[in-house]
PDB file of N, CA and C in Angstrom:
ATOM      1  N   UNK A   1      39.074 -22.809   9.622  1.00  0.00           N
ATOM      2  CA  UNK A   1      39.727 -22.683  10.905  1.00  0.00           C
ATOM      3  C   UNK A   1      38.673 -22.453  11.988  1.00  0.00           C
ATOM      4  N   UNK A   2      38.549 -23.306  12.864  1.00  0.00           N
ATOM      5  CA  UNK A   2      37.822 -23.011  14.168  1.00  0.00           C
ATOM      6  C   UNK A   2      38.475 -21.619  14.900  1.00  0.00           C
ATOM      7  N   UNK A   3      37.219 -21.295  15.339  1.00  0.00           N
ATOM      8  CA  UNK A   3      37.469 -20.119  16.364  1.00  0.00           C
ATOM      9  C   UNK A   3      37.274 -20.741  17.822  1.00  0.00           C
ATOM     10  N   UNK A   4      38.226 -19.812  19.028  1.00  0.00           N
ATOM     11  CA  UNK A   4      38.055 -19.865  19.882  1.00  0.00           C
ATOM     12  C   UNK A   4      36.856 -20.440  20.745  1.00  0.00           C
ATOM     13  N   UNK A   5      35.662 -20.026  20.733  1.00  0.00           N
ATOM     14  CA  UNK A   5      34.500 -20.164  20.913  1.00  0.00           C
ATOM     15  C   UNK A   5      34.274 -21.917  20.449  1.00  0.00           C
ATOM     16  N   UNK A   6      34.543 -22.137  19.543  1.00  0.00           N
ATOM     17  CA  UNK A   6      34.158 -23.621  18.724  1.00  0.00           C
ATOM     18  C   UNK A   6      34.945 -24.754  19.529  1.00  0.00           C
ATOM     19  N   UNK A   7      35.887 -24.095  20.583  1.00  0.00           N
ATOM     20  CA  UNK A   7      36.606 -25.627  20.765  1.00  0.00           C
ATOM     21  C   UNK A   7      35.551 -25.781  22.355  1.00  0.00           C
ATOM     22  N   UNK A   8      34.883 -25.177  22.519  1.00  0.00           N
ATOM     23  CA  UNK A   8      33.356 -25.327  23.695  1.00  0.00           C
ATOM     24  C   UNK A   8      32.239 -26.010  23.390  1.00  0.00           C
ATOM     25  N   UNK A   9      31.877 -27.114  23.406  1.00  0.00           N
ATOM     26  CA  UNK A   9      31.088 -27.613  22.883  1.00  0.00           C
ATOM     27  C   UNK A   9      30.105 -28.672  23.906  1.00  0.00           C
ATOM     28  N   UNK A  10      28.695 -28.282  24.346  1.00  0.00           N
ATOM     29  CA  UNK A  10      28.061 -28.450  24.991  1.00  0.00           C
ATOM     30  C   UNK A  10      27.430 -30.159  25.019  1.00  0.00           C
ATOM     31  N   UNK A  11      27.082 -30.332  25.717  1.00  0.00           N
ATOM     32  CA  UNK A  11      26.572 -31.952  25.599  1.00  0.00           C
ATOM     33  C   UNK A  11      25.325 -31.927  24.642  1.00  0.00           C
ATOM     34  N   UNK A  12      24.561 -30.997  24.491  1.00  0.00           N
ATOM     35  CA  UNK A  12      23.175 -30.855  23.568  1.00  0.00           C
ATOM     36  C   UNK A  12      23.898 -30.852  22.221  1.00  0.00           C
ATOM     37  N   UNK A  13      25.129 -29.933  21.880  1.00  0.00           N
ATOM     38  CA  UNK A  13      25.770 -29.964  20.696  1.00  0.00           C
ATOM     39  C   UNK A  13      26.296 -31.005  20.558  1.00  0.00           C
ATOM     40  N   UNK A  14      26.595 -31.993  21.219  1.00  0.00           N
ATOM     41  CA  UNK A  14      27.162 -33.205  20.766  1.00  0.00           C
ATOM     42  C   UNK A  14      26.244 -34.208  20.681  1.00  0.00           C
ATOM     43  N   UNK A  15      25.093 -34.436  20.947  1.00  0.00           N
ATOM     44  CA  UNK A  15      24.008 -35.407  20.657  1.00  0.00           C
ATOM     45  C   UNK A  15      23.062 -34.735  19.276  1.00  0.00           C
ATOM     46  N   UNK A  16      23.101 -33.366  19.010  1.00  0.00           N
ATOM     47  CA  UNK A  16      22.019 -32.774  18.253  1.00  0.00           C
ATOM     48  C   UNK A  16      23.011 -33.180  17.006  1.00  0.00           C
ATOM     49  N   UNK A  17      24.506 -32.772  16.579  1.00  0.00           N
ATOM     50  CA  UNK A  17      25.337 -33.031  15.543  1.00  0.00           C
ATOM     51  C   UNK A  17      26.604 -33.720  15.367  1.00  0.00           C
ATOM     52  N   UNK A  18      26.629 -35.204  16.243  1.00  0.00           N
ATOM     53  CA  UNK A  18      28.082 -35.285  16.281  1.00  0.00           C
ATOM     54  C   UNK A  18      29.083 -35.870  15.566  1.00  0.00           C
ATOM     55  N   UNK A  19      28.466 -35.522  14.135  1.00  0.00           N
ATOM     56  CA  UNK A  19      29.508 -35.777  13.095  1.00  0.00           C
ATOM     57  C   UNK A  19      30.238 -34.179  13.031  1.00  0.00           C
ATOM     58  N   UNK A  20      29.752 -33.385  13.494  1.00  0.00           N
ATOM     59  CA  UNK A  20      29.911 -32.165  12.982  1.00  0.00           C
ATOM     60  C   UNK A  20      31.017 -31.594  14.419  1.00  0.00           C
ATOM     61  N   UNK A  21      30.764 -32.212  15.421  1.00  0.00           N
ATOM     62  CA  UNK A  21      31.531 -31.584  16.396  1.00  0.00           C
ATOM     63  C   UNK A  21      32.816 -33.176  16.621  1.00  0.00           C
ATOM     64  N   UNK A  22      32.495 -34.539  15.949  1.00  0.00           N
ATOM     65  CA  UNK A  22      33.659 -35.195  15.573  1.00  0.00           C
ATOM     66  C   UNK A  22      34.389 -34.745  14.424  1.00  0.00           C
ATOM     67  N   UNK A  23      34.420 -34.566  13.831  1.00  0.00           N
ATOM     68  CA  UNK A  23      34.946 -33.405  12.336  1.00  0.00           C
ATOM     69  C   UNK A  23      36.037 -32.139  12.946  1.00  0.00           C
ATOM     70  N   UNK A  24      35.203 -31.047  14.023  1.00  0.00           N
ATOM     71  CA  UNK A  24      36.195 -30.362  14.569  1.00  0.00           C
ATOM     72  C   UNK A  24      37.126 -31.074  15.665  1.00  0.00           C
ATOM     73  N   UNK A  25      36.931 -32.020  16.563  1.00  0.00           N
ATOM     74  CA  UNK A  25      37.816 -32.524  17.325  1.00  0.00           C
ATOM     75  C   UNK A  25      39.020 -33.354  16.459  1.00  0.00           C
ATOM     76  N   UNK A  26      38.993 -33.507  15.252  1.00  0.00           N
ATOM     77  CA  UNK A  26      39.759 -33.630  14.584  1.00  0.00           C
ATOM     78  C   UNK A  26      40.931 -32.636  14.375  1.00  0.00           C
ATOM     79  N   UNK A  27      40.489 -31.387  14.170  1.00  0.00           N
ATOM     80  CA  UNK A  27      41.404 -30.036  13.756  1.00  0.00           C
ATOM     81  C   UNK A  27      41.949 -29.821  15.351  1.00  0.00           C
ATOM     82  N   UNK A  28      41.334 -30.043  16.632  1.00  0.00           N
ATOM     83  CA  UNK A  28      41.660 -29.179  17.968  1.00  0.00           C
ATOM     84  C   UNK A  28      41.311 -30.031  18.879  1.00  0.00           C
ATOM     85  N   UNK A  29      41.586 -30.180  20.342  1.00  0.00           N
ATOM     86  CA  UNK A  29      40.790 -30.843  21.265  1.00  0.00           C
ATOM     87  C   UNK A  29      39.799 -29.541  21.431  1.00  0.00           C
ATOM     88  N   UNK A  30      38.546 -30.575  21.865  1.00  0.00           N
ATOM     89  CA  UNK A  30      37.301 -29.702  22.323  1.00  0.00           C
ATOM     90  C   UNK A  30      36.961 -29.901  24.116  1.00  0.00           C
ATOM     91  N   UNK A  31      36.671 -28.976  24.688  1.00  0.00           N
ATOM     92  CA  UNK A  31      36.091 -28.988  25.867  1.00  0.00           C
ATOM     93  C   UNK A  31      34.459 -29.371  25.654  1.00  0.00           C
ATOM     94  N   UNK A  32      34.132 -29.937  26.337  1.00  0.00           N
ATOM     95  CA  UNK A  32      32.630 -30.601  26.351  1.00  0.00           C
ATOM     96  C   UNK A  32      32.363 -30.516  27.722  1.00  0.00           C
ATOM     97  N   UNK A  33      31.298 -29.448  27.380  1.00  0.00           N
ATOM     98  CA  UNK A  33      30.518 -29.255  28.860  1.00  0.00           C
ATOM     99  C   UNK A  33      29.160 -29.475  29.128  1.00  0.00           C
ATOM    100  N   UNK A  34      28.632 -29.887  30.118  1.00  0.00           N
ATOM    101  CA  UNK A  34      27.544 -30.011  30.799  1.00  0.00           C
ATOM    102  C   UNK A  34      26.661 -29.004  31.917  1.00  0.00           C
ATOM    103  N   UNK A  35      25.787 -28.799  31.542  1.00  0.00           N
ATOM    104  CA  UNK A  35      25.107 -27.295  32.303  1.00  0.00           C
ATOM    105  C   UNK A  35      26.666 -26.467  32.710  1.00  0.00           C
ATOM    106  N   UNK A  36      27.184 -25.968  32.098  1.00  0.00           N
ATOM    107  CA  UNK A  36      27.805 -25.219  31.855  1.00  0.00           C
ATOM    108  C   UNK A  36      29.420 -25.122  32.625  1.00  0.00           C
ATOM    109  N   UNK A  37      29.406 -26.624  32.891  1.00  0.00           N
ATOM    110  CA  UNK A  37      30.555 -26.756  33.422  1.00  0.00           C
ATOM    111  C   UNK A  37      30.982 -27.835  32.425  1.00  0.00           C
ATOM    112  N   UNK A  38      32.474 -27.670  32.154  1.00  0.00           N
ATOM    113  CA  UNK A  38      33.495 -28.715  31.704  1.00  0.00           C
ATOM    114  C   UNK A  38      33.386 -30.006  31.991  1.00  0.00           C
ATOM    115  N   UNK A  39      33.202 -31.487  31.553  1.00  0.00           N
ATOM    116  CA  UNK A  39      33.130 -32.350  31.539  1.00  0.00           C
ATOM    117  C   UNK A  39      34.161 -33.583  31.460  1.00  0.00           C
ATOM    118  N   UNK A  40      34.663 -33.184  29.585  1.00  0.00           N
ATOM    119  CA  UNK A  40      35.608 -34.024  29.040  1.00  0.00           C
ATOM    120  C   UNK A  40      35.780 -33.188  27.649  1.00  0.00           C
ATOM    121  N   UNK A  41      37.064 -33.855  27.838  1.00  0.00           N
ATOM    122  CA  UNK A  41      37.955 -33.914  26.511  1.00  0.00           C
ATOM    123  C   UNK A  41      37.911 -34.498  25.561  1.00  0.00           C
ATOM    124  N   UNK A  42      37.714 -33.858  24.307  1.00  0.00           N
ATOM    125  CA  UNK A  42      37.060 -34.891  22.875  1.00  0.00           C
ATOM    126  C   UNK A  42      38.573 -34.446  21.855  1.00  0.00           C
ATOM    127  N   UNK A  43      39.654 -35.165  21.686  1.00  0.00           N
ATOM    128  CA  UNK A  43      40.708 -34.899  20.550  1.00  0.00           C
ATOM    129  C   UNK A  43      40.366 -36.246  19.447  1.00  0.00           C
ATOM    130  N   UNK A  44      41.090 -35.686  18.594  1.00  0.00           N
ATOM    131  CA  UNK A  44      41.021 -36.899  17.276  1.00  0.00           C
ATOM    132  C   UNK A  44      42.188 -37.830  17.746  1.00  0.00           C
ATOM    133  N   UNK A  45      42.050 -38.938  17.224  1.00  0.00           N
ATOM    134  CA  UNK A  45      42.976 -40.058  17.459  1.00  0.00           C
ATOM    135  C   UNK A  45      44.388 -39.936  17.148  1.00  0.00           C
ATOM    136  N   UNK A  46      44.752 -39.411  16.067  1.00  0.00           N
ATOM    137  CA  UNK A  46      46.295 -38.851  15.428  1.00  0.00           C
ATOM    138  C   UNK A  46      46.533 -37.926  16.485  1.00  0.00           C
ATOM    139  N   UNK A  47      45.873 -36.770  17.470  1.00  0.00           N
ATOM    140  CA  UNK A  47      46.656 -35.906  18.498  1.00  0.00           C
ATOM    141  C   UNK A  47      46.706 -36.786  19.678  1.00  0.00           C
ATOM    142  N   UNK A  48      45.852 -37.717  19.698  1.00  0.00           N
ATOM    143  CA  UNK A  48      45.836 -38.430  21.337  1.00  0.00           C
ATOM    144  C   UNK A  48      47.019 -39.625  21.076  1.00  0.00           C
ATOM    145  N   UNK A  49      47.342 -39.947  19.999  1.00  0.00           N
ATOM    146  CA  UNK A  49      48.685 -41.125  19.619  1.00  0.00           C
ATOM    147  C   UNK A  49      49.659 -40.066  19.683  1.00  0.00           C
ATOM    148  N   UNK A  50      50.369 -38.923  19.220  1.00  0.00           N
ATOM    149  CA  UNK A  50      50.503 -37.934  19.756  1.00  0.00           C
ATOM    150  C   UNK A  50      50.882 -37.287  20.835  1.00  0.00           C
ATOM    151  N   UNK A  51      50.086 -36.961  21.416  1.00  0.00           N
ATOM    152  CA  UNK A  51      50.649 -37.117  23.292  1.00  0.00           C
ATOM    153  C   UNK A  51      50.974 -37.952  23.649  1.00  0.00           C
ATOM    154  N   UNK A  52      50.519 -39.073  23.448  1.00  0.00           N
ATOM    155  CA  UNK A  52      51.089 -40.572  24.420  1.00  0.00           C
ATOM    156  C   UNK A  52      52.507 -40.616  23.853  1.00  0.00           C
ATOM    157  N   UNK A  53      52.646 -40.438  22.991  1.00  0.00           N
ATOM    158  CA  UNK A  53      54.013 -41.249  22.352  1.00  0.00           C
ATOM    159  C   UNK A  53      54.824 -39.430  22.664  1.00  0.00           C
ATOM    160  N   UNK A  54      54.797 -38.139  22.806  1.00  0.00           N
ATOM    161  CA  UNK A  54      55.215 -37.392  23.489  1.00  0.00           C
ATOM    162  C   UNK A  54      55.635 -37.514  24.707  1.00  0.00           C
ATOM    163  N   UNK A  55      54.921 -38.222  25.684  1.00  0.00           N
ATOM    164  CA  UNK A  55      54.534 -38.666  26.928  1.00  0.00           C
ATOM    165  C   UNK A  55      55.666 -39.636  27.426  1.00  0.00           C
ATOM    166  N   UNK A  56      55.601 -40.761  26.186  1.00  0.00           N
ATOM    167  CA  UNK A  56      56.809 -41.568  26.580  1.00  0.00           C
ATOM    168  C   UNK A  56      58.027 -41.360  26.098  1.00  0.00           C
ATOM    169  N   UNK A  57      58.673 -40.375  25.300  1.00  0.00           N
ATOM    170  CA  UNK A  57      59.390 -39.735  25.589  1.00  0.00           C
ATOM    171  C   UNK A  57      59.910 -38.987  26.231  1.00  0.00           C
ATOM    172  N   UNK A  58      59.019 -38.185  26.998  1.00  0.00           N
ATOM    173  CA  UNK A  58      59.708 -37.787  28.149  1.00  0.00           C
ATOM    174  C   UNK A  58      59.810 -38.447  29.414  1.00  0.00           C
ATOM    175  N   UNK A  59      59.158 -39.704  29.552  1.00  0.00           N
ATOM    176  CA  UNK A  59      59.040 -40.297  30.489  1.00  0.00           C
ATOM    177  C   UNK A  59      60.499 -41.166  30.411  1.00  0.00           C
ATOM    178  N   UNK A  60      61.123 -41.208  29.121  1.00  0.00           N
ATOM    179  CA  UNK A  60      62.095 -42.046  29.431  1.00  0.00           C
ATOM    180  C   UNK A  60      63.586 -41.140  28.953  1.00  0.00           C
ATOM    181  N   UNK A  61      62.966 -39.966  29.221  1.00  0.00           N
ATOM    182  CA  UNK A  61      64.026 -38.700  28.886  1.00  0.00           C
ATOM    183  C   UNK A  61      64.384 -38.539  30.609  1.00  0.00           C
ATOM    184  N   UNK A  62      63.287 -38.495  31.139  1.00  0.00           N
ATOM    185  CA  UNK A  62      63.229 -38.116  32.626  1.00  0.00           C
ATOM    186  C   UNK A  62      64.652 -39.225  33.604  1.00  0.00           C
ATOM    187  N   UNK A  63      63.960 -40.564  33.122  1.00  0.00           N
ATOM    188  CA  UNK A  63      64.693 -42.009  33.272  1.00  0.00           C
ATOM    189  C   UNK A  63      65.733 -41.774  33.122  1.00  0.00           C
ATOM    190  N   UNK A  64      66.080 -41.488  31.181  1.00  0.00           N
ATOM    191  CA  UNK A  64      67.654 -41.741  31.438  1.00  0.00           C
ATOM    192  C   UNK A  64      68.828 -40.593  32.263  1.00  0.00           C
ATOM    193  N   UNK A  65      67.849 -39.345  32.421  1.00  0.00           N
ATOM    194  CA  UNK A  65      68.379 -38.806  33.225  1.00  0.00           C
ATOM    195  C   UNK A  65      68.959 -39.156  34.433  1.00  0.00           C
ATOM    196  N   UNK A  66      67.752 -39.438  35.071  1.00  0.00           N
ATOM    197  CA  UNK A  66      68.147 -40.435  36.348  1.00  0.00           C
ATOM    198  C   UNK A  66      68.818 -41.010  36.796  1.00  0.00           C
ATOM    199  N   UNK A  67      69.178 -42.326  35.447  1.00  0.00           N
ATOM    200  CA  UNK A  67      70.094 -42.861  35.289  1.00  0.00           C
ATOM    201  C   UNK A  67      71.975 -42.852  35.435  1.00  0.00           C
ATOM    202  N   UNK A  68      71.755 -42.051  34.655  1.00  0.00           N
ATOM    203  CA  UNK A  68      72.920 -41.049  34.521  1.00  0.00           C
ATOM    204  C   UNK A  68      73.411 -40.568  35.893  1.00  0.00           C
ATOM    205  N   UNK A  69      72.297 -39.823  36.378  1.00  0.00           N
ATOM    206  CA  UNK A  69      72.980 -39.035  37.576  1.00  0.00           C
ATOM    207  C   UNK A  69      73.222 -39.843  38.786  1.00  0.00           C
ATOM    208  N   UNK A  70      72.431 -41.063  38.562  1.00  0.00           N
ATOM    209  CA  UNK A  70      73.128 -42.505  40.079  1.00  0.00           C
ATOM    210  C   UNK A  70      74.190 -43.010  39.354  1.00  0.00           C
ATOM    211  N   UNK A  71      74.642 -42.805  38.034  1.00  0.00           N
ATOM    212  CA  UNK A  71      75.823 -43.527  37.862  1.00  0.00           C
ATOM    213  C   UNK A  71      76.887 -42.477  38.338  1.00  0.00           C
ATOM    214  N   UNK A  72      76.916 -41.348  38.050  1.00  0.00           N
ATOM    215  CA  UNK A  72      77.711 -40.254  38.454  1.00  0.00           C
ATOM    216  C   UNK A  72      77.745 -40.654  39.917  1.00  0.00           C
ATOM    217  N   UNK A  73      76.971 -40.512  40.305  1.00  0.00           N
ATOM    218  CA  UNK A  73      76.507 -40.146  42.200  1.00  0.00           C
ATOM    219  C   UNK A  73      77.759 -41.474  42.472  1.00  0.00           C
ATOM    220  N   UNK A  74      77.138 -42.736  42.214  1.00  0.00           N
ATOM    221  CA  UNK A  74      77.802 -44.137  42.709  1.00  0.00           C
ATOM    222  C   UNK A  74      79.395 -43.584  42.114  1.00  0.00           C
ATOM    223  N   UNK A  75      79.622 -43.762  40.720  1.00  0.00           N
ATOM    224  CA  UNK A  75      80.853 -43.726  40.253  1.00  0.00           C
ATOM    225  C   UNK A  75      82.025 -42.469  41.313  1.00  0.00           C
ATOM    226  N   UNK A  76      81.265 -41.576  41.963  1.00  0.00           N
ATOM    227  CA  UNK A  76      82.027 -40.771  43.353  1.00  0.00           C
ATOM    228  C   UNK A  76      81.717 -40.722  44.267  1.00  0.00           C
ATOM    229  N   UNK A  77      81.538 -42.491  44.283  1.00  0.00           N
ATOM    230  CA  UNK A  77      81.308 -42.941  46.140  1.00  0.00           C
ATOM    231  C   UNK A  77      80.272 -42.263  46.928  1.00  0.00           C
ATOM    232  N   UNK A  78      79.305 -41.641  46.135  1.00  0.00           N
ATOM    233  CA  UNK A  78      78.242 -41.458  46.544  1.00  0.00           C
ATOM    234  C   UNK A  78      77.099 -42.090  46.957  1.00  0.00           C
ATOM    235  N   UNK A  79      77.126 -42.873  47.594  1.00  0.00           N
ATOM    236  CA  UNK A  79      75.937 -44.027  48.075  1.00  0.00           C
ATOM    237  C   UNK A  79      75.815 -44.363  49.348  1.00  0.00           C
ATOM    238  N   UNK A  80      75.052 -45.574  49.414  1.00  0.00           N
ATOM    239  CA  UNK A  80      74.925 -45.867  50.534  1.00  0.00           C
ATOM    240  C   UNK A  80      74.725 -47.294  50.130  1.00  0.00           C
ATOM    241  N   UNK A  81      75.489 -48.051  51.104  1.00  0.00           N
ATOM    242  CA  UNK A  81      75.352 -50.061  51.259  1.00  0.00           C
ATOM    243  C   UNK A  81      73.309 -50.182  51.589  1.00  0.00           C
ATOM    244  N   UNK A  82      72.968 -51.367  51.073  1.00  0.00           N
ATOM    245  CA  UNK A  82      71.468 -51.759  51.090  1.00  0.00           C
ATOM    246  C   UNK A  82      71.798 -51.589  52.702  1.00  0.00           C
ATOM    247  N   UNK A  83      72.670 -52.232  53.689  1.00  0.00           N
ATOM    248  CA  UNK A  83      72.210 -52.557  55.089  1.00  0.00           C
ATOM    249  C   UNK A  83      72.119 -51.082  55.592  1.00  0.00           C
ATOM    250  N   UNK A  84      73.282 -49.681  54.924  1.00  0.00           N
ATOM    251  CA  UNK A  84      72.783 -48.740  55.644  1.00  0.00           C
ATOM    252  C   UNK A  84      71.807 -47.901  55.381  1.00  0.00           C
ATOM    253  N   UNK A  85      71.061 -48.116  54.385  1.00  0.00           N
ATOM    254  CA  UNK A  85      69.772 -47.471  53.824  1.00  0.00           C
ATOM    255  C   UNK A  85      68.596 -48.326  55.052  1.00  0.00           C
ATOM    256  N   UNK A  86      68.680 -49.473  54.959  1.00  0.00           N
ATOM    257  CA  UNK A  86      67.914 -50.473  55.967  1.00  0.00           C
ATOM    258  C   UNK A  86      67.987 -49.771  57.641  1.00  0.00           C
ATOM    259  N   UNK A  87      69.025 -50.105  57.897  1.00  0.00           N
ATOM    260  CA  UNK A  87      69.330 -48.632  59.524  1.00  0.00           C
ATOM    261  C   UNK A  87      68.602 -47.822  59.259  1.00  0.00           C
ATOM    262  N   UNK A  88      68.935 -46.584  58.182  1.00  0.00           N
ATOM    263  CA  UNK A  88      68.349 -45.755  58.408  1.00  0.00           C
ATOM    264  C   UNK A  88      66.727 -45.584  58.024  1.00  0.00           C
ATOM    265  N   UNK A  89      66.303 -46.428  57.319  1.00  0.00           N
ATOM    266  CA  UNK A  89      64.723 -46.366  57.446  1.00  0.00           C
ATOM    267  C   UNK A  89      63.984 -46.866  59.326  1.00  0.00           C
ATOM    268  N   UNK A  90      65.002 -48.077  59.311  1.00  0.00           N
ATOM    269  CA  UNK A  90      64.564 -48.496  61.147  1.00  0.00           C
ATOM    270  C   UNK A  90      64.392 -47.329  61.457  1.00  0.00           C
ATOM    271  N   UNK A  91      65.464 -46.860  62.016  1.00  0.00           N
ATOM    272  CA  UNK A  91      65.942 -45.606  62.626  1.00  0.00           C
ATOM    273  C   UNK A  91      64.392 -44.354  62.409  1.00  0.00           C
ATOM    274  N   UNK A  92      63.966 -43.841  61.417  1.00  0.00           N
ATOM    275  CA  UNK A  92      63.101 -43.517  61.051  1.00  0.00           C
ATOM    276  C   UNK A  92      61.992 -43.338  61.268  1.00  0.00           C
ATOM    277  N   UNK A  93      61.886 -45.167  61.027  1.00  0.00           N
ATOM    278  CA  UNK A  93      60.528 -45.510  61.867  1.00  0.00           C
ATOM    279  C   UNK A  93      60.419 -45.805  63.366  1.00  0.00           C
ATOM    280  N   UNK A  94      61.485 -45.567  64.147  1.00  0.00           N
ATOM    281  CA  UNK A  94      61.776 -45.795  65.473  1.00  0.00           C
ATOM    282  C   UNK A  94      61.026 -44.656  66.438  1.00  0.00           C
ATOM    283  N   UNK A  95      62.012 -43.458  65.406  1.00  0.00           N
ATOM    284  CA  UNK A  95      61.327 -42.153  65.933  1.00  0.00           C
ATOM    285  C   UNK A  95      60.319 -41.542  65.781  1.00  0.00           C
ATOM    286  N   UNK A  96      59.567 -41.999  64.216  1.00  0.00           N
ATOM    287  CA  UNK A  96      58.184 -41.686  63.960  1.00  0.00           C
ATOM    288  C   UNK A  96      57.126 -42.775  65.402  1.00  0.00           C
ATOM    289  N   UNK A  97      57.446 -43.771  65.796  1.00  0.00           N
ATOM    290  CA  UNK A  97      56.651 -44.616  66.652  1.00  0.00           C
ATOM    291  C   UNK A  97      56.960 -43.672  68.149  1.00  0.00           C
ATOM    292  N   UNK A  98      58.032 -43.280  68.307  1.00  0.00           N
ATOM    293  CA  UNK A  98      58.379 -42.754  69.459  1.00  0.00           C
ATOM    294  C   UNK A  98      57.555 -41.729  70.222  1.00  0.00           C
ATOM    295  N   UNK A  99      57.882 -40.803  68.612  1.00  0.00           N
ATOM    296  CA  UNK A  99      56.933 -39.105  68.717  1.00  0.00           C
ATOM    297  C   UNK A  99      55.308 -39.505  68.520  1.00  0.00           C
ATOM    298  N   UNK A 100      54.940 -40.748  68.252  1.00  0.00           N
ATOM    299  CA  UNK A 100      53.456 -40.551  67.978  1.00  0.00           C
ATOM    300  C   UNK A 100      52.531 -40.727  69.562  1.00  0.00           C
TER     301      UNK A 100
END
């Protein structure tokens, strides 16, 4: 088990051993820093497929939410016609040109 300390791993440590600090980015993502500031992120491939595919799940959790709630919104006459969304952007930009 890596310790705390181990998921820090310096740019000298990654050129001097980096089978040894690819090995732990396997178990954890590692911070990789440079004169002593943070750089980049080193994870193994199975956690970074992982997030992405986390990622697009919620990205299309977010969606069908969305979804849902303009069908609600529309289904109780909640909307607006394309021409009066169109007015009111004119309108908008009428007064943003006005006040500038």
């Amino acid at each position: 088990m890596l310790k705390t300390s181990d998921w820090i791993v310096t740019d000298t440590d990654l050129q001097r051993d980096p089978n040894l600090i690819l090995k732990h980015a396997q178990q954890r993502p590692l911070i990789v820093t440079a004169q002593g500031r943070p750089t980049a992120y080193m994870l193994g491939v199975e956690m970074f497929d992982a997030i992405l595919e986390r990622l697009h799940v919620l990205e299309h959790a977010d969606l069908a939410h969305h979804l849902a709630e303009g069908e609600r919104e529309f289904d109780s006459g909640n909307f607006v016609t394309l021409q009066e969304a169109i007015a009111a952007a004119e309108a908008g930009w009428q007064l943003q040109e006005s006040s500038a």
